[in-house]
N, C-alpha and C. Protein backbone atom coordinates (compact mmCIF):
# COMPACT_ATOMS: atom_id res chain seq x y z
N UNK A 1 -25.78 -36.83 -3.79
CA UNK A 1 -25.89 -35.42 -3.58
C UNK A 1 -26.14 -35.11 -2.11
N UNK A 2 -27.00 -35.86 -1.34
CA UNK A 2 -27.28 -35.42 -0.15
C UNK A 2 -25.66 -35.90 0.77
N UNK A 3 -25.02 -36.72 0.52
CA UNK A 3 -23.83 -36.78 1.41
C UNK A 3 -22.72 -35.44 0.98
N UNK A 4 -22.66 -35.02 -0.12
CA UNK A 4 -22.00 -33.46 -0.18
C UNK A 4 -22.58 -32.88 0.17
N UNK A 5 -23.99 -32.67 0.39
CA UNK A 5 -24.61 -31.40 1.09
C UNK A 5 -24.35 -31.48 2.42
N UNK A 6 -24.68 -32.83 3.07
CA UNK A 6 -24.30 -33.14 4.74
C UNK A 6 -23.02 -32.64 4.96
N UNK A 7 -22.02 -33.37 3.88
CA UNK A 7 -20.67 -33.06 4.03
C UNK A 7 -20.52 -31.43 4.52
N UNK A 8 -20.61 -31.01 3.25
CA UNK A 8 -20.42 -29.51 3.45
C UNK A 8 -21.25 -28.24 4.44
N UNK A 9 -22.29 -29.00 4.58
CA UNK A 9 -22.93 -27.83 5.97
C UNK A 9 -21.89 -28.70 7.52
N UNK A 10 -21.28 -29.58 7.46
CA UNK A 10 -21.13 -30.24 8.73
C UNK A 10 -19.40 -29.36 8.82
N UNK A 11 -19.38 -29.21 7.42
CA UNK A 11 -17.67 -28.48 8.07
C UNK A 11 -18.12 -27.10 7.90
N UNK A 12 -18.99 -26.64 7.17
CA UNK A 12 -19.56 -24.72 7.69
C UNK A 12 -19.96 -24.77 9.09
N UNK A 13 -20.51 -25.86 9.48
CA UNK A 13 -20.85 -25.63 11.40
C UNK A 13 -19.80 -25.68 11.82
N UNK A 14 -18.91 -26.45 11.39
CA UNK A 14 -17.81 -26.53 12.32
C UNK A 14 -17.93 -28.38 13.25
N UNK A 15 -18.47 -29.02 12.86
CA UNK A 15 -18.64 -30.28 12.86
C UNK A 15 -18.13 -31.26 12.35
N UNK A 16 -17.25 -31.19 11.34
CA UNK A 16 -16.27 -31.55 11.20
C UNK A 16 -14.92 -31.19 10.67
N UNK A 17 -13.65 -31.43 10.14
CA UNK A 17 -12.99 -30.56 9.73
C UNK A 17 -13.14 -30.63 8.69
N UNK A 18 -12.21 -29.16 7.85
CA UNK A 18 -12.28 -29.38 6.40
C UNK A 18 -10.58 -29.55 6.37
N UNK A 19 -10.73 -29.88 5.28
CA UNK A 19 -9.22 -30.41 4.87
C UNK A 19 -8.69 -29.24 4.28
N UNK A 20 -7.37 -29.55 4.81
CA UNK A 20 -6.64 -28.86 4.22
C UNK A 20 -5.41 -28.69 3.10
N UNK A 21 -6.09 -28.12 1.63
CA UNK A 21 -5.51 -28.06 0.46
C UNK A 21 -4.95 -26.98 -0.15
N UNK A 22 -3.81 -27.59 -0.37
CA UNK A 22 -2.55 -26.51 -1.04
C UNK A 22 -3.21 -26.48 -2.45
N UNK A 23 -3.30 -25.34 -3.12
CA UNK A 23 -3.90 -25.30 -4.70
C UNK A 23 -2.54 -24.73 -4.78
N UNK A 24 -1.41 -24.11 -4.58
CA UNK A 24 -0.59 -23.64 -5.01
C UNK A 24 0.55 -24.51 -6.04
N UNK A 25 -0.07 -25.49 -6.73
CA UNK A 25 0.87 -26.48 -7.59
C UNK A 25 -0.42 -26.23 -9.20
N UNK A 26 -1.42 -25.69 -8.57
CA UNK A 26 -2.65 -25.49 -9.34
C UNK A 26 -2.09 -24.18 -10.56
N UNK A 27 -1.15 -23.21 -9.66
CA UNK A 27 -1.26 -22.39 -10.55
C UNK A 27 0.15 -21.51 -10.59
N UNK A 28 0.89 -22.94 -10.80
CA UNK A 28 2.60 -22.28 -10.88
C UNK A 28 2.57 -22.19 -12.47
N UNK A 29 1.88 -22.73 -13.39
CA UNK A 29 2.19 -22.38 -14.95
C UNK A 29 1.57 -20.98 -15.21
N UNK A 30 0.76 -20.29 -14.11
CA UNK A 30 0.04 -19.14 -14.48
C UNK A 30 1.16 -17.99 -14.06
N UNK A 31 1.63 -18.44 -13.28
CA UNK A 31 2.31 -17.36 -12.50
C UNK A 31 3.37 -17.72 -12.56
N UNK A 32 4.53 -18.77 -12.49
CA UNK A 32 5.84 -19.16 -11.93
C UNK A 32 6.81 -18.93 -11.61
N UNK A 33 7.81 -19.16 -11.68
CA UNK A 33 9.12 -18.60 -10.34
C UNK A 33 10.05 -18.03 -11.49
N UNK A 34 10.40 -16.53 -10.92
CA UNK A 34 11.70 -15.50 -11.69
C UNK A 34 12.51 -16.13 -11.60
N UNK A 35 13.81 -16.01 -12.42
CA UNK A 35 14.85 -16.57 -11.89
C UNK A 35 15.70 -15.18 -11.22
N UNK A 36 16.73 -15.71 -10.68
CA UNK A 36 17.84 -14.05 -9.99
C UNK A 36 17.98 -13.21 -11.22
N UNK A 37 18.85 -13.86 -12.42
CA UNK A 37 18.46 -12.80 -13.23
C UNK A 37 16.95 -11.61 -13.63
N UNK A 38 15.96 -12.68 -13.41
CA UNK A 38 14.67 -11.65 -14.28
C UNK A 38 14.06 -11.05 -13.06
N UNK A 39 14.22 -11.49 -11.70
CA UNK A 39 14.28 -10.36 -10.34
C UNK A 39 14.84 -9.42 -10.55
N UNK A 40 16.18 -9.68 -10.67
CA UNK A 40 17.75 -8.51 -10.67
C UNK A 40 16.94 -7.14 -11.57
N UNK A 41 16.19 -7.56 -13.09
CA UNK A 41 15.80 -6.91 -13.87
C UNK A 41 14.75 -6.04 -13.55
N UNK A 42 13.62 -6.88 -12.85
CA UNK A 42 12.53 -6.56 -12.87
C UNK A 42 12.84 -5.39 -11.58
N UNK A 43 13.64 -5.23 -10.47
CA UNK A 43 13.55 -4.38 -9.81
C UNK A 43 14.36 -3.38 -9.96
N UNK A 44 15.33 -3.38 -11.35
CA UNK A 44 15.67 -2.19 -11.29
C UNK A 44 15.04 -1.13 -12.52
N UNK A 45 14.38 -2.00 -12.88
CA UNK A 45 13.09 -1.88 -14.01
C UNK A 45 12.05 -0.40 -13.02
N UNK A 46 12.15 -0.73 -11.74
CA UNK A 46 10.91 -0.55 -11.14
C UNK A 46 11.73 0.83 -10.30
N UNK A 47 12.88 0.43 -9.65
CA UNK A 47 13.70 1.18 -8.98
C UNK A 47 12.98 3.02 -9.10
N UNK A 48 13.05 3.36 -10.01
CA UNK A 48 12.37 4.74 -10.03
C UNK A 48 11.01 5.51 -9.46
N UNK A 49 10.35 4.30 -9.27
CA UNK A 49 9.04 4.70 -8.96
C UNK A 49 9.07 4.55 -7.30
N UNK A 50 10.67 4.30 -6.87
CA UNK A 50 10.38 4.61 -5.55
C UNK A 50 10.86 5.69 -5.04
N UNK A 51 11.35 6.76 -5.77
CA UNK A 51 11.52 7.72 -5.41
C UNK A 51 10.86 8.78 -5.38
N UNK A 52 10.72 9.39 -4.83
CA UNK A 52 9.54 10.77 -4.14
C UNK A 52 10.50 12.43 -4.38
N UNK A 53 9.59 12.60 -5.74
CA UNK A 53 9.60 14.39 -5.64
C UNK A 53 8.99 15.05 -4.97
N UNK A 54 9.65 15.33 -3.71
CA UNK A 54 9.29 16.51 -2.53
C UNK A 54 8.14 17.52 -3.36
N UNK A 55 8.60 18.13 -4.71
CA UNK A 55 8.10 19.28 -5.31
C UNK A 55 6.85 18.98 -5.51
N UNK A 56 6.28 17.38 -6.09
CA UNK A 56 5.04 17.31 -6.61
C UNK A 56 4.17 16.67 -5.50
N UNK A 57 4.53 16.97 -4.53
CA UNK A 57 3.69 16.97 -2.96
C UNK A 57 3.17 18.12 -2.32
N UNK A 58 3.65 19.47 -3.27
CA UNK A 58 3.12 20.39 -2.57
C UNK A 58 1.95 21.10 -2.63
């Protein structure tokens, strides 16, 4: 326990580095990749909400 505590106050000072870890393989089943089709969908799904009624701005 005391070498993770050393560990970890020595890279909060800045005394040594911390490593650097990609978690992004951590959480491709949570989230994962559209394909062109379910993009193609999803933005014209959405397409409407980018348009602006002048009228309900006033």
């Amino acid at each position: 326990m005391n070498k993770t505590i050393k560990k970890l106050l020595a890279q909060a000072l800045g005394l040594s580095e911390v490593p650097k870890t990609s978690h992004r393989e951590d959480f491709v089943d949570l989230f994962g990749v559209w394909s062109d089709e379910e993009r193609s969908a999803f933005e014209k799904r959405i397409e409407p909400f980018s348009e602006v009624d002048a009228d309900e701005w006033k």
